[in-house]
PDB file of N, CA and C in Angstrom:
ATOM      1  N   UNK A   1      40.561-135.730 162.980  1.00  0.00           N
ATOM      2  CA  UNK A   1      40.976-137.093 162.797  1.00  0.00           C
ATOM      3  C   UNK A   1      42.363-137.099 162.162  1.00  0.00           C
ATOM      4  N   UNK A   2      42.862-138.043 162.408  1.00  0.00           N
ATOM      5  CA  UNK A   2      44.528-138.485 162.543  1.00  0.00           C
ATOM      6  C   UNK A   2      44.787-139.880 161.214  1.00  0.00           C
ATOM      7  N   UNK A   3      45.544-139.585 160.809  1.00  0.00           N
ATOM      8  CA  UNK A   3      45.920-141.309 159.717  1.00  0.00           C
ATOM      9  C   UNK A   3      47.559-140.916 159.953  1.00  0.00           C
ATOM     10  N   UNK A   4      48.367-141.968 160.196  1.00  0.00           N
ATOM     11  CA  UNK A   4      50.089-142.093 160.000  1.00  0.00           C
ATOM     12  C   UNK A   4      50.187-143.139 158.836  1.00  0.00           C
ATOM     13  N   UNK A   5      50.877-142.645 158.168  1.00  0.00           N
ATOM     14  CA  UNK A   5      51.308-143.292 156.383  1.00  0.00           C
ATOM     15  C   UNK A   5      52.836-144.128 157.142  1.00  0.00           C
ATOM     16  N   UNK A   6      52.897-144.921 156.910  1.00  0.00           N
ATOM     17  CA  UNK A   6      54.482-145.055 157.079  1.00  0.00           C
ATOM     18  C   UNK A   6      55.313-145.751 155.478  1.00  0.00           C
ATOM     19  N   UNK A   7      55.918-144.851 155.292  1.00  0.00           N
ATOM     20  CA  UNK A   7      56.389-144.820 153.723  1.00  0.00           C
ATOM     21  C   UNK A   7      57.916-144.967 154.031  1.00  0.00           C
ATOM     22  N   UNK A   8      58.806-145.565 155.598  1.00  0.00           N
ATOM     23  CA  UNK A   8      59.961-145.867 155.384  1.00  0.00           C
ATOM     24  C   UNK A   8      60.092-147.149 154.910  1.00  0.00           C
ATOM     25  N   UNK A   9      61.322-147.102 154.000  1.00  0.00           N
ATOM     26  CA  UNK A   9      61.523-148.180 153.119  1.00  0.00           C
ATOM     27  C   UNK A   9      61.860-148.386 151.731  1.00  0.00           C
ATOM     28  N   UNK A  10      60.674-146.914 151.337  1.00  0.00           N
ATOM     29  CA  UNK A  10      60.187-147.022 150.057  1.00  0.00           C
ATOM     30  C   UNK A  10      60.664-145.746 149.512  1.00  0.00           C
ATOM     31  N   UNK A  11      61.051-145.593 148.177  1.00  0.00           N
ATOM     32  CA  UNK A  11      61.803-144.912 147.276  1.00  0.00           C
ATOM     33  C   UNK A  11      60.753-143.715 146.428  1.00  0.00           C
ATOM     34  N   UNK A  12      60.982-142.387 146.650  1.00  0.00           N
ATOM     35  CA  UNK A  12      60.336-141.809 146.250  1.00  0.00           C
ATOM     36  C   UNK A  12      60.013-142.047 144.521  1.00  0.00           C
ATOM     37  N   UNK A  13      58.339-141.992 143.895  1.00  0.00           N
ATOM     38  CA  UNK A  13      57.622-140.760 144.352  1.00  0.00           C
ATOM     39  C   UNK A  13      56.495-141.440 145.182  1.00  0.00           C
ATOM     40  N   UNK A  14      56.440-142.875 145.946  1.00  0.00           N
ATOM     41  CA  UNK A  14      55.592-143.460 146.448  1.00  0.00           C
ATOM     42  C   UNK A  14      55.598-142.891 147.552  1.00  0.00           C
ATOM     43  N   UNK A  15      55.931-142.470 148.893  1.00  0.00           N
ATOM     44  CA  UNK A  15      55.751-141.877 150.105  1.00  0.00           C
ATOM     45  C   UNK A  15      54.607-140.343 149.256  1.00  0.00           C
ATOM     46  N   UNK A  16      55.335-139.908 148.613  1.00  0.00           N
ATOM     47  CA  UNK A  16      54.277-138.523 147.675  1.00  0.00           C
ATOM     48  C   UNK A  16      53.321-139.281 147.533  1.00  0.00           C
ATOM     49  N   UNK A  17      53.311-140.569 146.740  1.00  0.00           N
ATOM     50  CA  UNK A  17      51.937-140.786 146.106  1.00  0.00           C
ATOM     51  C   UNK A  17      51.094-141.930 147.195  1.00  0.00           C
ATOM     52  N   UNK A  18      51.597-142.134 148.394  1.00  0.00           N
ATOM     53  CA  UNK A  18      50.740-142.608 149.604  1.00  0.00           C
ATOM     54  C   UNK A  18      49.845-141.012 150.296  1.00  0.00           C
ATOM     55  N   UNK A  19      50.913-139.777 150.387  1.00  0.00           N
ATOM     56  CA  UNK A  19      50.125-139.000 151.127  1.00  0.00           C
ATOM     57  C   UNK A  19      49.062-138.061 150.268  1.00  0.00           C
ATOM     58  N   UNK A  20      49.416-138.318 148.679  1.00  0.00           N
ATOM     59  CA  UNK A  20      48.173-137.806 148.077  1.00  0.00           C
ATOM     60  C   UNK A  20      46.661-138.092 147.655  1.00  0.00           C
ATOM     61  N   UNK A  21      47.274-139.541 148.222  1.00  0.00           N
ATOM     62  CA  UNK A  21      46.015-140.616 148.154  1.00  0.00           C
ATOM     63  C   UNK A  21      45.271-140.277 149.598  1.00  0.00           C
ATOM     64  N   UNK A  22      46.081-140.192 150.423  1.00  0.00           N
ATOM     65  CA  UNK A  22      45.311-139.601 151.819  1.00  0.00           C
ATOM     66  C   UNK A  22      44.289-138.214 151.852  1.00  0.00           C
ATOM     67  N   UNK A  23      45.308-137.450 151.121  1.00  0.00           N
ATOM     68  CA  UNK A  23      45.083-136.181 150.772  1.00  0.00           C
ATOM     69  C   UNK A  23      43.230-136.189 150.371  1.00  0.00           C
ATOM     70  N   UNK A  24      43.660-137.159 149.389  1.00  0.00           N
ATOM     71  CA  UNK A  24      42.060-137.410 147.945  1.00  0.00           C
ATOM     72  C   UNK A  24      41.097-137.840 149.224  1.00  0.00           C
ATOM     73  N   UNK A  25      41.620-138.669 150.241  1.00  0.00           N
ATOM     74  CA  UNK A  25      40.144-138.910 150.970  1.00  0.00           C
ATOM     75  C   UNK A  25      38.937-137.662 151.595  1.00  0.00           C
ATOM     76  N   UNK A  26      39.967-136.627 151.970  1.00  0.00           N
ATOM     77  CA  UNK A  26      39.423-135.875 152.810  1.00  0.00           C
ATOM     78  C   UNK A  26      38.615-135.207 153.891  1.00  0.00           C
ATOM     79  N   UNK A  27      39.325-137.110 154.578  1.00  0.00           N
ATOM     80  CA  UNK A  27      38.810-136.964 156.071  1.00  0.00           C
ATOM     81  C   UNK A  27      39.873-136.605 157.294  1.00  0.00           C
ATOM     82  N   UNK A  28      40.584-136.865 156.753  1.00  0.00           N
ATOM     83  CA  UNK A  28      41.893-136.311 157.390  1.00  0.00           C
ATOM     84  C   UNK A  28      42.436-134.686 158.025  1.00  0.00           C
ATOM     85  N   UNK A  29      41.977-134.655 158.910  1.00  0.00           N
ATOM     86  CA  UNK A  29      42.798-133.111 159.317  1.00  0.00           C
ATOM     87  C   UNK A  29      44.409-133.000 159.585  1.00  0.00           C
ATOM     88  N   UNK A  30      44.705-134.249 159.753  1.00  0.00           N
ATOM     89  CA  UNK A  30      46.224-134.200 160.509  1.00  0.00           C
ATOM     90  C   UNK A  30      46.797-135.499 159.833  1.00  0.00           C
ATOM     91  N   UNK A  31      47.945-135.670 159.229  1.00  0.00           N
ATOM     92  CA  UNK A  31      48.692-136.581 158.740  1.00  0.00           C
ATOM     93  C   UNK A  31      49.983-136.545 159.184  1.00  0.00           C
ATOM     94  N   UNK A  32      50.173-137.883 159.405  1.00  0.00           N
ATOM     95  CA  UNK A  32      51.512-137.764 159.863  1.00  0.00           C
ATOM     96  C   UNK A  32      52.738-139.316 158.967  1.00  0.00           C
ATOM     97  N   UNK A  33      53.754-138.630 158.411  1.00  0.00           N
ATOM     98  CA  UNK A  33      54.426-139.623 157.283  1.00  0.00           C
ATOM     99  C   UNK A  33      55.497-139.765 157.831  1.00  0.00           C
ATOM    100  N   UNK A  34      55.955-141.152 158.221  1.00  0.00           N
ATOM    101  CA  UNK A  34      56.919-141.722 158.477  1.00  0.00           C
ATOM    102  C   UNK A  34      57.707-141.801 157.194  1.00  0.00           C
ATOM    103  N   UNK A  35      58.884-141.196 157.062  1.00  0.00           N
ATOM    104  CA  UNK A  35      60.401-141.602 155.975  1.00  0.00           C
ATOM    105  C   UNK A  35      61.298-142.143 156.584  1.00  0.00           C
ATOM    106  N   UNK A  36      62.533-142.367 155.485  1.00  0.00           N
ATOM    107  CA  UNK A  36      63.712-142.674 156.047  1.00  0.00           C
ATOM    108  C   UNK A  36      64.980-142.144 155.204  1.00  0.00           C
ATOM    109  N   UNK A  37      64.276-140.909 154.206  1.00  0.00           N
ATOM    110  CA  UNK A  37      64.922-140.537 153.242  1.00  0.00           C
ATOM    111  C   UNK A  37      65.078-138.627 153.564  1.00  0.00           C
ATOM    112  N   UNK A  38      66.660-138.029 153.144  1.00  0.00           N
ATOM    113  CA  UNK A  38      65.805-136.677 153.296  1.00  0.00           C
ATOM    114  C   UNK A  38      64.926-135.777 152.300  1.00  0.00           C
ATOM    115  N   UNK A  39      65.123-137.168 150.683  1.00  0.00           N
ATOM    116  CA  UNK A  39      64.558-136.978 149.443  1.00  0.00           C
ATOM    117  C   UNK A  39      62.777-137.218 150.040  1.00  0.00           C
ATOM    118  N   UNK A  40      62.724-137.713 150.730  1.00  0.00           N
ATOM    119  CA  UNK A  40      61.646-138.374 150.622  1.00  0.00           C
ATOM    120  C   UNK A  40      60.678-137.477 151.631  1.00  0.00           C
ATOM    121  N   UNK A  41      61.424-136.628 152.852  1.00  0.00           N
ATOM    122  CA  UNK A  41      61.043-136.072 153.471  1.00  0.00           C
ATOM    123  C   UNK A  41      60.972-134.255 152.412  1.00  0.00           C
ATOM    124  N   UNK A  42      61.975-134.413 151.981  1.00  0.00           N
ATOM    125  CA  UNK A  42      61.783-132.520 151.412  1.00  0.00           C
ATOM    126  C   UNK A  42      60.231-132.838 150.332  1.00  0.00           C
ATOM    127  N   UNK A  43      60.144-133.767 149.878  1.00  0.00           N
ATOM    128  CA  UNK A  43      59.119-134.054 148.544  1.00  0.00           C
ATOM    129  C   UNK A  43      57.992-134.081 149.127  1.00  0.00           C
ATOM    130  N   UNK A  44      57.884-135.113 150.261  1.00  0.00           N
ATOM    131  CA  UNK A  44      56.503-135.101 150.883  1.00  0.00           C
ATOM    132  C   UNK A  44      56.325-133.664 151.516  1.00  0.00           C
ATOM    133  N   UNK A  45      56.943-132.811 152.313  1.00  0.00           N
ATOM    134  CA  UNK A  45      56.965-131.244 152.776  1.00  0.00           C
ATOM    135  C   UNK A  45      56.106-130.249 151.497  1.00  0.00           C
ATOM    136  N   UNK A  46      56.571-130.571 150.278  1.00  0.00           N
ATOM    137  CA  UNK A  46      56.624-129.757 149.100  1.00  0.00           C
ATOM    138  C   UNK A  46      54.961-130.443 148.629  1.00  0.00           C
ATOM    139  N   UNK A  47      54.853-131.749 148.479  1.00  0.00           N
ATOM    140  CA  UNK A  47      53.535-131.897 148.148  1.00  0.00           C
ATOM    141  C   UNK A  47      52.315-131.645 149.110  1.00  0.00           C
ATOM    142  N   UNK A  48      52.880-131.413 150.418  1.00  0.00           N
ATOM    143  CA  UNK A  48      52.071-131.087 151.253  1.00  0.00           C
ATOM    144  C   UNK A  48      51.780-129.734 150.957  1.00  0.00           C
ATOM    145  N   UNK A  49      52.788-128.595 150.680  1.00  0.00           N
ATOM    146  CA  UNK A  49      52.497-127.346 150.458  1.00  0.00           C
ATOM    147  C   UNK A  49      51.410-126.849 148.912  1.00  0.00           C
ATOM    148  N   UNK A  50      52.148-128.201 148.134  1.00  0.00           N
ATOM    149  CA  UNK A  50      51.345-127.739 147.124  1.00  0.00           C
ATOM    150  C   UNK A  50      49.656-128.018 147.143  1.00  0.00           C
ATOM    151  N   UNK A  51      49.191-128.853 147.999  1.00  0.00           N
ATOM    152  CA  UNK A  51      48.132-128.859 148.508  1.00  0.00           C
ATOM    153  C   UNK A  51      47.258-128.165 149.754  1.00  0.00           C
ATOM    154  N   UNK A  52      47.708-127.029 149.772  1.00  0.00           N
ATOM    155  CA  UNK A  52      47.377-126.256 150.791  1.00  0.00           C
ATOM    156  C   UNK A  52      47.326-126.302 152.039  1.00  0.00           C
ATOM    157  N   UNK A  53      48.472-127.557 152.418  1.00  0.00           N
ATOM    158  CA  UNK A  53      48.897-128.506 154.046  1.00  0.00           C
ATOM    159  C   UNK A  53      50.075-127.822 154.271  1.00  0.00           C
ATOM    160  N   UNK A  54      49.560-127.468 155.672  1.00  0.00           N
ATOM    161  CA  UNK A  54      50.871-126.875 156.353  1.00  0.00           C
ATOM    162  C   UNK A  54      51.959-128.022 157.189  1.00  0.00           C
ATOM    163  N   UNK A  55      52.774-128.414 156.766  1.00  0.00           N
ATOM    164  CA  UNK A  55      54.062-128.857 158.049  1.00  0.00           C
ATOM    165  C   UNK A  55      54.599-127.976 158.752  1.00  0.00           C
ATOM    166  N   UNK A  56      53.641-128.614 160.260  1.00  0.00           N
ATOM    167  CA  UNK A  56      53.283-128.377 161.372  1.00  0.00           C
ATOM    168  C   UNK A  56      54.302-128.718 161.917  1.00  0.00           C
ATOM    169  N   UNK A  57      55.543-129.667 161.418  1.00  0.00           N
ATOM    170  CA  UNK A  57      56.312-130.552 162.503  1.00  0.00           C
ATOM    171  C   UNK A  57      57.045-131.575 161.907  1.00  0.00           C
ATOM    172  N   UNK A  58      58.558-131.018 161.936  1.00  0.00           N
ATOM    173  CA  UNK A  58      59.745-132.972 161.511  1.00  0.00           C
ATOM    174  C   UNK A  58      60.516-132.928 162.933  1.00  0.00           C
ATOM    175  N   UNK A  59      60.144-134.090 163.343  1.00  0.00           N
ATOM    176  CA  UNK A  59      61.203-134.697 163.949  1.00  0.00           C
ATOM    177  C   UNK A  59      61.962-135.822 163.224  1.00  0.00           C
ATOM    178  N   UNK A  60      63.251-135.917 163.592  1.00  0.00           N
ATOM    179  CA  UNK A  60      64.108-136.493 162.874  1.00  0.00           C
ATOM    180  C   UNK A  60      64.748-137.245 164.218  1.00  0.00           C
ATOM    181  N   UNK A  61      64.978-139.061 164.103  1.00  0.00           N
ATOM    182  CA  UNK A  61      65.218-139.759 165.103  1.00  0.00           C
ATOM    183  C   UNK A  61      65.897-140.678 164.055  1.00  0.00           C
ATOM    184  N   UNK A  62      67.651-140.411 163.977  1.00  0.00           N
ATOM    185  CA  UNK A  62      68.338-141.464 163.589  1.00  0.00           C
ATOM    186  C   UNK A  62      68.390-141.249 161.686  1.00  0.00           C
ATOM    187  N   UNK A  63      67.860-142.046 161.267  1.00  0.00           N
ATOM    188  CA  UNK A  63      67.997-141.917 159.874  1.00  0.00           C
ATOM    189  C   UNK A  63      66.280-141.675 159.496  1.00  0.00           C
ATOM    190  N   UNK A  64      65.613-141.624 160.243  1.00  0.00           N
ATOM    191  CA  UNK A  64      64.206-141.602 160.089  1.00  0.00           C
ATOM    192  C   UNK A  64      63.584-140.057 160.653  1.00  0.00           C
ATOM    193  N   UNK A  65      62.292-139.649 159.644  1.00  0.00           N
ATOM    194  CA  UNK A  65      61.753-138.466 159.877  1.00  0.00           C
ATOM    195  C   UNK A  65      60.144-139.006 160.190  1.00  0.00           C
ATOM    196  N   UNK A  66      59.780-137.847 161.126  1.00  0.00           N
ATOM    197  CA  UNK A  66      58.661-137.887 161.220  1.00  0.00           C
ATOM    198  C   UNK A  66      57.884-136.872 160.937  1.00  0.00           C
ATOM    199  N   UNK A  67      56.943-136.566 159.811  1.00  0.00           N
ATOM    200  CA  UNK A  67      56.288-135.057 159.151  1.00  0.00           C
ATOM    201  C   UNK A  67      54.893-135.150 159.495  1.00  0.00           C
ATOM    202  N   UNK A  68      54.685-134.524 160.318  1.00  0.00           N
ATOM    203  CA  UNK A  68      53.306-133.708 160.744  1.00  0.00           C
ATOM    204  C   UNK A  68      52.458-132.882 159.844  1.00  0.00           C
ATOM    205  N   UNK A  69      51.531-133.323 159.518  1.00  0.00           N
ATOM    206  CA  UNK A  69      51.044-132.124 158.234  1.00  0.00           C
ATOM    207  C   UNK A  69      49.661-132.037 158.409  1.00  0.00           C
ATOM    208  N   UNK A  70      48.883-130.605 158.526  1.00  0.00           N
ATOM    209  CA  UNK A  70      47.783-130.503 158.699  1.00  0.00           C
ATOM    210  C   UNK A  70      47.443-129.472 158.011  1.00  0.00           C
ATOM    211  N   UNK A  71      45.705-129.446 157.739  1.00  0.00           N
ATOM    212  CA  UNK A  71      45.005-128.912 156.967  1.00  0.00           C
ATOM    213  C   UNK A  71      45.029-127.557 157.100  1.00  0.00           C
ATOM    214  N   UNK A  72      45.181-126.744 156.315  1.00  0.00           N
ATOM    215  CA  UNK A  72      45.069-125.239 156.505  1.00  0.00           C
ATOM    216  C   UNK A  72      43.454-124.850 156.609  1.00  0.00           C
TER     217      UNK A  72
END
């Protein structure tokens, strides 16, 4: 199962603290976080790692990222 966060807009550490709230559900195998920051994209990458989530995948379209992150 799949959830997309979309956290462009918003000023880190909230995009972090949308995908750790996802994280806490743990129904999620695959997440995917919309940014628009590259603060916002390296932080969410890094909290993904520190939770044992691999990024699987950024595409980057314009000023906006798209981070793929799934469960190890």
């Amino acid at each position: 199962m799949s959830i997309t966060i979309d956290a462009r807009g918003l000023s880190c550490p909230q995009p972090v603290l949308m995908f750790m709230e996802a994280v806490k559900s743990g129904n999620e195998s695959t997440i995917i976080v919309l940014v628009d920051t590259d603060a916002s994209k390296e932080n969410v990458s890094r909290a993904a790692e520190s939770k044992k989530y691999t990024v699987t995948d950024i595409q980057q379209q314009g000023d906006e990222y798209q981070i793929t992150i799934a469960k190890d």
